[in-house]
C-alpha atoms as a PDB file:
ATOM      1  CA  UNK A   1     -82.036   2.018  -9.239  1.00  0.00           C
ATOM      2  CA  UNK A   2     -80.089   4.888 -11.002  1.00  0.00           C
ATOM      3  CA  UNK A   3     -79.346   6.225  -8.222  1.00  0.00           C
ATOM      4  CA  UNK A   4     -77.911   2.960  -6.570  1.00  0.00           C
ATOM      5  CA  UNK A   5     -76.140   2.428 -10.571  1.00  0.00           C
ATOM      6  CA  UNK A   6     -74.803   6.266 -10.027  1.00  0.00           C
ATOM      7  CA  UNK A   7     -73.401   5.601  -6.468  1.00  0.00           C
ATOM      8  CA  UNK A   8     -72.051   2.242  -7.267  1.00  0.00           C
ATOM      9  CA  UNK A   9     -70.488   3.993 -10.822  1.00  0.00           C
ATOM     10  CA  UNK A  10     -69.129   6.517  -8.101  1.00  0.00           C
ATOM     11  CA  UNK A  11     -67.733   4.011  -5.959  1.00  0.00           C
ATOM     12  CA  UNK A  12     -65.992   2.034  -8.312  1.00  0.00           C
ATOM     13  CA  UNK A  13     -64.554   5.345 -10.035  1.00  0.00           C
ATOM     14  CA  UNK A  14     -63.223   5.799  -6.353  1.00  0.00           C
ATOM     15  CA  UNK A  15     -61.816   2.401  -5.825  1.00  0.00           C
ATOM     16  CA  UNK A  16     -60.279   2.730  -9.346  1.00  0.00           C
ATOM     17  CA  UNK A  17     -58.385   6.140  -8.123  1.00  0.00           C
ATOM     18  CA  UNK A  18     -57.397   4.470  -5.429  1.00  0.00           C
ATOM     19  CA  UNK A  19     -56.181   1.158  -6.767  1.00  0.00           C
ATOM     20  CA  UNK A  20     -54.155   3.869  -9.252  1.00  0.00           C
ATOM     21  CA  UNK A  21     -52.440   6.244  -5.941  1.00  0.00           C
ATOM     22  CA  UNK A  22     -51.963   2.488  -4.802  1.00  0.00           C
ATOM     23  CA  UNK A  23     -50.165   1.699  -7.833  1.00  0.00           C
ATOM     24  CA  UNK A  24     -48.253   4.963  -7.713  1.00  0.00           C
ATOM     25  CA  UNK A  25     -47.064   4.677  -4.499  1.00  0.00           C
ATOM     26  CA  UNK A  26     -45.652   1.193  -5.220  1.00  0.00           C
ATOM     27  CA  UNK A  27     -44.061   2.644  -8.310  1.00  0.00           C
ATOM     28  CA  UNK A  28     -42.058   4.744  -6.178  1.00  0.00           C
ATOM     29  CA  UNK A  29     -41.630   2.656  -3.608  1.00  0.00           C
ATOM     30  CA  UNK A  30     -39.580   0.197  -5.723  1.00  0.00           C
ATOM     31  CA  UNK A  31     -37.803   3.223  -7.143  1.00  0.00           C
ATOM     32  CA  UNK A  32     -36.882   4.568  -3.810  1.00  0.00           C
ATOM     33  CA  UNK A  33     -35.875   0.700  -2.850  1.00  0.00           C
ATOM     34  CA  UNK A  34     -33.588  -0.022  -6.132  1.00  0.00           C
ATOM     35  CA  UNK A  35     -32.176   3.964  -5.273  1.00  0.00           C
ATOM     36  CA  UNK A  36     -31.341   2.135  -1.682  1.00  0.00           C
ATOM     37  CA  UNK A  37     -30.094  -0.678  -3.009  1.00  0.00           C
ATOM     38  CA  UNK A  38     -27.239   1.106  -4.956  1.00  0.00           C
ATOM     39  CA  UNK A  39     -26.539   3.264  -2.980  1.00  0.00           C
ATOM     40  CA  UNK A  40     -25.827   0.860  -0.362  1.00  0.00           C
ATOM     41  CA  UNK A  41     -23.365  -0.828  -2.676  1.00  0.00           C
ATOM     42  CA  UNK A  42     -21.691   2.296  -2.957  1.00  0.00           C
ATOM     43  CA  UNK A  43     -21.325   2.653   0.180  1.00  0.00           C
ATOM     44  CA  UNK A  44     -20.184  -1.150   0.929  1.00  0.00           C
ATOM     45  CA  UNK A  45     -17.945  -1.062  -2.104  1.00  0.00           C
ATOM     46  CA  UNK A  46     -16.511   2.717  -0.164  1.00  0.00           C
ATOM     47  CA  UNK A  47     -16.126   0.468   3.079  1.00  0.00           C
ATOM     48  CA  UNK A  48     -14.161  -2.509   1.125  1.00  0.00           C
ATOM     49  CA  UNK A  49     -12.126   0.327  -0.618  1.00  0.00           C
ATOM     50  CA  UNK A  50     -11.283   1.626   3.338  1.00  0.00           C
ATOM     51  CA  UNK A  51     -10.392  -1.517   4.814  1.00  0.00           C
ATOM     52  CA  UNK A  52      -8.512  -2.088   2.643  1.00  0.00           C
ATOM     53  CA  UNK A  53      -6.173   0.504   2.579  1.00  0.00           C
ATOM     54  CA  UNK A  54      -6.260   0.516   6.404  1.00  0.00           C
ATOM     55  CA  UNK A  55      -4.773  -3.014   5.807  1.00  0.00           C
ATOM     56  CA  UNK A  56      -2.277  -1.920   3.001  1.00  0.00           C
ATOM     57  CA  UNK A  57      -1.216   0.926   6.058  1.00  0.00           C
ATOM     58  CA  UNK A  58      -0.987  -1.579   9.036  1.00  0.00           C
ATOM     59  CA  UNK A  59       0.735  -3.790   6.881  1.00  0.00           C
ATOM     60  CA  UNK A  60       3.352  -0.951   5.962  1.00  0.00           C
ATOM     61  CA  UNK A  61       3.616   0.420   9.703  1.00  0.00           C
ATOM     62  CA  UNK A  62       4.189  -3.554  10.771  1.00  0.00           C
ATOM     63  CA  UNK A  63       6.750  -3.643   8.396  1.00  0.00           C
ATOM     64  CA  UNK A  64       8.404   0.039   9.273  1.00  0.00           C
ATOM     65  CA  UNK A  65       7.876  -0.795  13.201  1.00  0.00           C
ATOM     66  CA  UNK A  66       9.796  -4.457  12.298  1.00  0.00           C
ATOM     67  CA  UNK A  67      12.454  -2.162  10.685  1.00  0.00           C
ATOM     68  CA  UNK A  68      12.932   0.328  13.523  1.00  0.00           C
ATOM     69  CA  UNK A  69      13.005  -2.508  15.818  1.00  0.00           C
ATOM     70  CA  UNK A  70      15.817  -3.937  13.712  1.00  0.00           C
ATOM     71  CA  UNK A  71      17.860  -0.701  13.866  1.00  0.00           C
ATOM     72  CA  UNK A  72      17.033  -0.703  17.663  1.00  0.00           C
ATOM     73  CA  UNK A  73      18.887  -4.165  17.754  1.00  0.00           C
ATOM     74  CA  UNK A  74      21.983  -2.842  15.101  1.00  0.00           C
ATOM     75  CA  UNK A  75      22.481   0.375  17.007  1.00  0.00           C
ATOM     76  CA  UNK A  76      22.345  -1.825  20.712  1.00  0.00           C
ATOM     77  CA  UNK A  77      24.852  -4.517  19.302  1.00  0.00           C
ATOM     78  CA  UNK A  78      26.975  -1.528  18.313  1.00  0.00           C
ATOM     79  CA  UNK A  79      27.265   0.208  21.617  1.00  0.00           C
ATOM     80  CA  UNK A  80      27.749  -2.837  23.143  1.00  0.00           C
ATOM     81  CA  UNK A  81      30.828  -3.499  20.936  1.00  0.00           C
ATOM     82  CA  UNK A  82      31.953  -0.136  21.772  1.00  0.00           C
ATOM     83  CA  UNK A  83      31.821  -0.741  25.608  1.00  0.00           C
ATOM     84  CA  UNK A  84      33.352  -4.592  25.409  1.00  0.00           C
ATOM     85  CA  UNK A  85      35.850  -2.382  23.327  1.00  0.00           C
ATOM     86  CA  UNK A  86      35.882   0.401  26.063  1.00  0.00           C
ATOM     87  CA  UNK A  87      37.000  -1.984  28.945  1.00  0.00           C
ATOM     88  CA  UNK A  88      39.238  -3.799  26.776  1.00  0.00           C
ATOM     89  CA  UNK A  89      41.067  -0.128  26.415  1.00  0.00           C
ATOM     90  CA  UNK A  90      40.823   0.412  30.174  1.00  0.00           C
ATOM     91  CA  UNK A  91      42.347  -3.150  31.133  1.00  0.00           C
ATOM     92  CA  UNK A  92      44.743  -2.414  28.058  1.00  0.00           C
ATOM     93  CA  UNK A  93      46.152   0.629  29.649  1.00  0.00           C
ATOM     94  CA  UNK A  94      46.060  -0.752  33.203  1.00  0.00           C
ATOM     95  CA  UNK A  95      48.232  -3.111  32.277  1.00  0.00           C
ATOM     96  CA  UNK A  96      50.594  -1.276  30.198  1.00  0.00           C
ATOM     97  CA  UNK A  97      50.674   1.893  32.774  1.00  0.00           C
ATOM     98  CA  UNK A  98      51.615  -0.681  35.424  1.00  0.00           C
ATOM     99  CA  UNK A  99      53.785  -2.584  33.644  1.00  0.00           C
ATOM    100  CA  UNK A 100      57.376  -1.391  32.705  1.00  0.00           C
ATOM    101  CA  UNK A 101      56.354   0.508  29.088  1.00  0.00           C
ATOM    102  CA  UNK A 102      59.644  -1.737  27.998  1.00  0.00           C
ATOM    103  CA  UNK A 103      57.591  -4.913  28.831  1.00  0.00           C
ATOM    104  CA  UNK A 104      54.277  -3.883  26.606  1.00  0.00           C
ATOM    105  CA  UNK A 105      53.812  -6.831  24.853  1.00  0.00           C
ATOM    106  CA  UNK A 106      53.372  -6.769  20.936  1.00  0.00           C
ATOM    107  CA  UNK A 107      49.794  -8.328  21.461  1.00  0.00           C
ATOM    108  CA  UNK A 108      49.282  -5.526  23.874  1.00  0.00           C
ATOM    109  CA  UNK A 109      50.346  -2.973  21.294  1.00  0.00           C
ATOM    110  CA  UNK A 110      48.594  -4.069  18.374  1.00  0.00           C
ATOM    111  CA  UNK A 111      45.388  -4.432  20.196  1.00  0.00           C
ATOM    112  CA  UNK A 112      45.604  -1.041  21.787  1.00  0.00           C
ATOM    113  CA  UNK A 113      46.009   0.433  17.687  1.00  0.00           C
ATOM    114  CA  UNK A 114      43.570  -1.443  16.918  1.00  0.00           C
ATOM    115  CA  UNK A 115      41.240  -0.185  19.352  1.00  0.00           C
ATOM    116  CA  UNK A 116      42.864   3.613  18.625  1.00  0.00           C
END
């Protein structure tokens, strides 16, 4: 019977060391879980932080493409106007190379300074 006692005694002693490296390892895996936990807030907060300054820089490129675009448009209308203005020059001197210079009208004249 002490013997049985002494082995049982030796057995429980074992199943108490290992019910404490049981408790241990729980221990730290909490630890190591909470340790996760943050840092994968870090890293979602990071993320947040990224997108949105990736939306603060398409915004601004939308907004500097919209303006180029608008200068695109400005600098079209202008040579436009400088061609309408071009043939209007060309017709104007047709006309007044053709005609008699005594016969330039005063609308003729004032538009060709105007164009000069």
């Amino acid at each position: 019977i002490d013997k049985f006692e002494t082995k049982i005694d030796k057995m429980a002693k074992d199943l108490h060391n290992k019910c404490s490296m049981i408790e241990e390892l729980k221990l730290k895996l909490d630890k190591s879980k909470q340790k996760h936990k943050s840092e994968i807030k870090q890293y979602q907060s990071e993320i947040s932080e990224f997108k949105t300054t990736k939306d603060t820089n398409n915004k601004h490129i939308n907004n500097k493409n919209n303006e180029i675009e608008d200068l695109k448009k400005k600098i079209k209308n202008i040579f436009d106007k400088n061609e309408k203005d071009r043939l209007k020059a060309k017709k104007l001197f047709s006309r007044m190379f053709k005609a008699d210079p005594k016969q330039t009208s005063q609308a003729d004249q004032k538009a060709l300074d105007a164009i000069i």
